[in-house]
N, C-alpha and C. Protein backbone atom coordinates (compact mmCIF):
# COMPACT_ATOMS: atom_id res chain seq x y z
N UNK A 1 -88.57 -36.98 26.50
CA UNK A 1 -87.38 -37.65 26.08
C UNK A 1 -87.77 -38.85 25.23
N UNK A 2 -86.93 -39.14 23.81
CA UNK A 2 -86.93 -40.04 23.37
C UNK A 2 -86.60 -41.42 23.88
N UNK A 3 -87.06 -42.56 23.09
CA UNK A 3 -85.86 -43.53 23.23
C UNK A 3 -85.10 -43.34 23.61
N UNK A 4 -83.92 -44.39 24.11
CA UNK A 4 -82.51 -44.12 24.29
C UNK A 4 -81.82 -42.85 24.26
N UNK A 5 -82.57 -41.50 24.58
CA UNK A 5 -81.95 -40.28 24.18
C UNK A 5 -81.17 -40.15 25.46
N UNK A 6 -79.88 -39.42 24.68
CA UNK A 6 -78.65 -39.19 25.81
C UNK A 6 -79.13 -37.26 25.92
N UNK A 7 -79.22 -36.85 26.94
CA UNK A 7 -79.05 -35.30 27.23
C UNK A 7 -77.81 -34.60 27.70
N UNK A 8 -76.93 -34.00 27.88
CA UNK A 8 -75.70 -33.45 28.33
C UNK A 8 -76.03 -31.86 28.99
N UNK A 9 -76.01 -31.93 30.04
CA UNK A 9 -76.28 -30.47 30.89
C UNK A 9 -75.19 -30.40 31.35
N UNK A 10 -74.97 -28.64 31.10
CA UNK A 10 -73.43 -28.41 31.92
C UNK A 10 -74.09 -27.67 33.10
N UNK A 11 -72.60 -27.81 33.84
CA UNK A 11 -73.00 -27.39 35.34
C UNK A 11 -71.86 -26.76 35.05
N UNK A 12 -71.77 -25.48 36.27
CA UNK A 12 -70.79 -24.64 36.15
C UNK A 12 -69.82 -25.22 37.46
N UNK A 13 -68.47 -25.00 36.72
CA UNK A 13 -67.38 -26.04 37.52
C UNK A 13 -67.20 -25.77 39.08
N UNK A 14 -67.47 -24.75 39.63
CA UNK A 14 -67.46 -24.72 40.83
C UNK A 14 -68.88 -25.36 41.74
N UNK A 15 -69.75 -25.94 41.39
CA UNK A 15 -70.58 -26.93 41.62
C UNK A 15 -70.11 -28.67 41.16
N UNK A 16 -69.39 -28.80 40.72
CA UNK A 16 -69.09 -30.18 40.24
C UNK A 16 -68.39 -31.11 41.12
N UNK A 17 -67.99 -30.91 42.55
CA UNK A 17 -67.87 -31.17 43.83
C UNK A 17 -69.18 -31.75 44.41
N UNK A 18 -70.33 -31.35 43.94
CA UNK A 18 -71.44 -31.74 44.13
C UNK A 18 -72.22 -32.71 43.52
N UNK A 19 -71.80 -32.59 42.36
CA UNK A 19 -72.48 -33.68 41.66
C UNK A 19 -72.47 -34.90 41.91
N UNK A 20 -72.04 -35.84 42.57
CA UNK A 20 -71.53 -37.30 42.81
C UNK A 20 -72.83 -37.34 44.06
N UNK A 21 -73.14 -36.55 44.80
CA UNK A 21 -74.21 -37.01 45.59
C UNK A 21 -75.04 -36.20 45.56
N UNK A 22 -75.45 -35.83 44.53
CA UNK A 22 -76.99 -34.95 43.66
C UNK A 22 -77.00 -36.41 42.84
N UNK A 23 -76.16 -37.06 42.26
CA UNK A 23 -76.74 -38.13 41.34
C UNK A 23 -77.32 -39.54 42.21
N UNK A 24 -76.67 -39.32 43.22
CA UNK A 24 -77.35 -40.39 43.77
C UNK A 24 -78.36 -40.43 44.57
N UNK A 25 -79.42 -39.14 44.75
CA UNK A 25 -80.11 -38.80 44.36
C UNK A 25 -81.70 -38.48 43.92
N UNK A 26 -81.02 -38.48 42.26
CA UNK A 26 -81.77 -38.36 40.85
C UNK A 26 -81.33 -39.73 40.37
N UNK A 27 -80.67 -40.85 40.75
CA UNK A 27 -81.08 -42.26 40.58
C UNK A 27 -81.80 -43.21 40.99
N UNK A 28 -82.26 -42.44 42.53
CA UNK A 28 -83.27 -43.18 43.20
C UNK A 28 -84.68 -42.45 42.91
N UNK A 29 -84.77 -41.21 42.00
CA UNK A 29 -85.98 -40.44 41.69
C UNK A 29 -86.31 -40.50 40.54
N UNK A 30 -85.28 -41.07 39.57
CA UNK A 30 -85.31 -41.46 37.96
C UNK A 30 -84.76 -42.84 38.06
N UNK A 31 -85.14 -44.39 38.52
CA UNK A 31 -84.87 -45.25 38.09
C UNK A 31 -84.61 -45.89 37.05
N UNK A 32 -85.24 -45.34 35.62
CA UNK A 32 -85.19 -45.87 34.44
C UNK A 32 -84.35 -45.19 33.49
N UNK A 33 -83.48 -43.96 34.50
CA UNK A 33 -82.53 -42.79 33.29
C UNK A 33 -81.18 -43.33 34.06
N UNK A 34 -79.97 -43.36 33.47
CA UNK A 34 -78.89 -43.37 34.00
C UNK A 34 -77.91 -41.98 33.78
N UNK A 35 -77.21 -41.80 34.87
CA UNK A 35 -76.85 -40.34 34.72
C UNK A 35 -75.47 -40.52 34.83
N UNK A 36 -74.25 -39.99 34.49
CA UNK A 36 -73.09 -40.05 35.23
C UNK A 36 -72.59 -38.76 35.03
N UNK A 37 -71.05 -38.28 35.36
CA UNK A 37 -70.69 -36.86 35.54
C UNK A 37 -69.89 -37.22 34.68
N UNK A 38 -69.76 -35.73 34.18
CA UNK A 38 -68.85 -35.86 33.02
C UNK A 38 -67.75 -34.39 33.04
N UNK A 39 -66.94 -34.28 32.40
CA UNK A 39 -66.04 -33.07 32.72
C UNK A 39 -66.83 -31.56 32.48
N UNK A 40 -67.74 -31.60 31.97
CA UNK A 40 -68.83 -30.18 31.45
C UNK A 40 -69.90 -30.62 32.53
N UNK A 41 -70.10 -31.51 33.22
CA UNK A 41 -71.18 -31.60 34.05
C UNK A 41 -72.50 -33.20 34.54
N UNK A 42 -73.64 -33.30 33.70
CA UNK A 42 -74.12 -34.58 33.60
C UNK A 42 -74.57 -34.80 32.74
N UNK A 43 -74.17 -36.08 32.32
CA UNK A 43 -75.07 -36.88 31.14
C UNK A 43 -76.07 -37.67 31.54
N UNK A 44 -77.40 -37.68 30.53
CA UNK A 44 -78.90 -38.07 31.28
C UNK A 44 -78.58 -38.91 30.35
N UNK A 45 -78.82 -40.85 29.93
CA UNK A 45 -79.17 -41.52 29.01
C UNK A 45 -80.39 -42.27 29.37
N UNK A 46 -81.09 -42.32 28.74
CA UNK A 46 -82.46 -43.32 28.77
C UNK A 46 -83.92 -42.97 28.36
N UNK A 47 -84.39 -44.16 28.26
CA UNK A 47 -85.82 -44.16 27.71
C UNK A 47 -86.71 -43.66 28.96
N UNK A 48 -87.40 -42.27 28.76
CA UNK A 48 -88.28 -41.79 29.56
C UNK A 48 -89.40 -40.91 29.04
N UNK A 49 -90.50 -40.84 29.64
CA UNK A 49 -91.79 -39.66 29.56
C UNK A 49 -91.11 -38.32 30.21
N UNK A 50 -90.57 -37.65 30.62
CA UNK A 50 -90.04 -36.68 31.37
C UNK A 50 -89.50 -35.67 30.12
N UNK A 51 -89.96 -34.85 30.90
CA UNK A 51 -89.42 -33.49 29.82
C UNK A 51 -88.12 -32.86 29.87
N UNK A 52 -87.41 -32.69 28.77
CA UNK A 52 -85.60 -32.92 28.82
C UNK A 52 -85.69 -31.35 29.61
N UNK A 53 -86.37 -30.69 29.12
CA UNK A 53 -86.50 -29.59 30.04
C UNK A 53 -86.77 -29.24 31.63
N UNK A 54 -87.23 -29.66 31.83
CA UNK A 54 -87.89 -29.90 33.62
C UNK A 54 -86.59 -31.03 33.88
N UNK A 55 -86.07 -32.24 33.17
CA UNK A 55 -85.07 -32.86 34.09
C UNK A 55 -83.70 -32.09 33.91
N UNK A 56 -83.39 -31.02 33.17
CA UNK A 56 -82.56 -30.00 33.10
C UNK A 56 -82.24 -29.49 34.68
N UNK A 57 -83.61 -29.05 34.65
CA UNK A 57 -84.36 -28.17 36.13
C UNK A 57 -83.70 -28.85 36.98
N UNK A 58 -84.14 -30.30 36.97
CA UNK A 58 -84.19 -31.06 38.06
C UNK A 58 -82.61 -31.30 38.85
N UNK A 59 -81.99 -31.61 37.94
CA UNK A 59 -80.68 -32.14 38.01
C UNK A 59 -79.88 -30.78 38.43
N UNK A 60 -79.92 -29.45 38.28
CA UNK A 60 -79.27 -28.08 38.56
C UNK A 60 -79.89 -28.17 40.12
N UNK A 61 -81.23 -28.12 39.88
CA UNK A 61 -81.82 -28.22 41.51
C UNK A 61 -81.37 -28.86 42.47
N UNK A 62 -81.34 -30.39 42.07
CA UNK A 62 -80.40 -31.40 42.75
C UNK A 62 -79.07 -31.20 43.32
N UNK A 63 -78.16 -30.52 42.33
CA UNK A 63 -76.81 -29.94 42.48
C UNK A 63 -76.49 -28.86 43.60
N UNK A 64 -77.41 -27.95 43.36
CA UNK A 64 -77.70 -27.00 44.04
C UNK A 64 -77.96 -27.48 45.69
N UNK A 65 -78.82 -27.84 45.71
CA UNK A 65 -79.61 -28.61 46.60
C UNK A 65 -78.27 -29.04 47.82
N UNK A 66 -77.74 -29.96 47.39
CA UNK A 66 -76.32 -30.58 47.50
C UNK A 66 -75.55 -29.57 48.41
N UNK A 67 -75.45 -28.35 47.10
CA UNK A 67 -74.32 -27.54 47.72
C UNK A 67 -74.49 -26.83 49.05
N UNK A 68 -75.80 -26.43 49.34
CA UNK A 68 -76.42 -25.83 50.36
C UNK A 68 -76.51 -26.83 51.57
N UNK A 69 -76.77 -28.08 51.38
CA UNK A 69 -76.65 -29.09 52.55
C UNK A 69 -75.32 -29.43 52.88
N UNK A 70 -74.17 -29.28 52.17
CA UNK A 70 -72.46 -28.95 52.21
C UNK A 70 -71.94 -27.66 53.13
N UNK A 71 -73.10 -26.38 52.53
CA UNK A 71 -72.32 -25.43 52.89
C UNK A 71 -73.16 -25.07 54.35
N UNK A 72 -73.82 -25.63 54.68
CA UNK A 72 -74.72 -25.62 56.14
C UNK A 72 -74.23 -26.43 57.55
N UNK A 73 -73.90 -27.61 56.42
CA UNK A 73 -73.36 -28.73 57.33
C UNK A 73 -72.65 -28.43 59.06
N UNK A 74 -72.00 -27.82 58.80
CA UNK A 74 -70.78 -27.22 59.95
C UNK A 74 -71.86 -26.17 60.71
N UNK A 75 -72.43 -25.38 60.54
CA UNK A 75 -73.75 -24.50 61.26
C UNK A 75 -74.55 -25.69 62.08
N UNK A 76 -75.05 -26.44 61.20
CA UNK A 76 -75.93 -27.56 62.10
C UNK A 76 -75.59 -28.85 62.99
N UNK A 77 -74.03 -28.68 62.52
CA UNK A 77 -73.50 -29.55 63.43
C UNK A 77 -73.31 -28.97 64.77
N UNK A 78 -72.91 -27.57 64.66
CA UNK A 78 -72.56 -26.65 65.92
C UNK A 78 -73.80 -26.61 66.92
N UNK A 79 -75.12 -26.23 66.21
CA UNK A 79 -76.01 -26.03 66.87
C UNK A 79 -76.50 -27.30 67.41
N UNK A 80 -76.71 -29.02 66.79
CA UNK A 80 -76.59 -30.46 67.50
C UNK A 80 -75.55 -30.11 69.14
N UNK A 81 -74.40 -30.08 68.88
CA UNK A 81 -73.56 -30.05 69.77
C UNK A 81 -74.17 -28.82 71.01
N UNK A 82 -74.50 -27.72 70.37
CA UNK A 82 -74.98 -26.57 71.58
C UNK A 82 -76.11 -27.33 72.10
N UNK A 83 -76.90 -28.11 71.54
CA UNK A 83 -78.26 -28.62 71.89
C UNK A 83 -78.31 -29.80 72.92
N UNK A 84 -77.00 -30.54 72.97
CA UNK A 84 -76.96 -31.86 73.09
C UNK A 84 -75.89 -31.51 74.66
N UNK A 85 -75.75 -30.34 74.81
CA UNK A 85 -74.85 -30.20 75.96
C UNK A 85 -76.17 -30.17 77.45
C-alpha cells in the first residue's frame, strides 16, 4: 500500500451485520490503517507496508471470522449452562 492509499473491498451484504466487530478487530491488528464500513462493505485508508492483497484476505477473514463466532454463540452458551449445572 501506498501513501495515504484508500482501498474499498466489498463484502457481500448478508455479512455486513458483521462488519462493525471484525473492524474492531483489524484496528487493534492494523493500528496505522483506518477502516470504516461503508454501504458496499470496507474502506482501508492509510499509509502502510502491507499488501492491498493479503489485507483484502484479511478483512473477508475477519468478517467471516465474526460471523461464525455469531452463529455458534447460542451452541456454546447451551453447552456453559449444561456444564455449569
Amino acid at each position: 500500500m501506498s501513501a495515504r492509499a484508500i482501498i474499498d473491498i466489498s463484502i457481500d451484504p448478508e455479512f455486513h451485520p458483521f462488519i462493525p466487530a471484525a473492524l474492531l478487530r483489524l484496528r487493534y491488528i492494523y493500528p496505522a490503517l483506518k477502516f470504516r464500513s461503508t454501504d458496499a462493505g470496507v474502506t482501508v485508508e492509510g499509509a502502510s507496508e502491507t499488501d492491498p492483497v493479503r489485507l483484502k484476505r484479511e478483512v473477508a477473514y475477519q468478517v467471516y471470522r465474526e460471523k461464525i463466532f455469531q452463529d455458534t454463540l447460542p451452541l456454546r452458551q447451551s453447552l456453559y449452562e449444561m456444564l455449569a449445572r
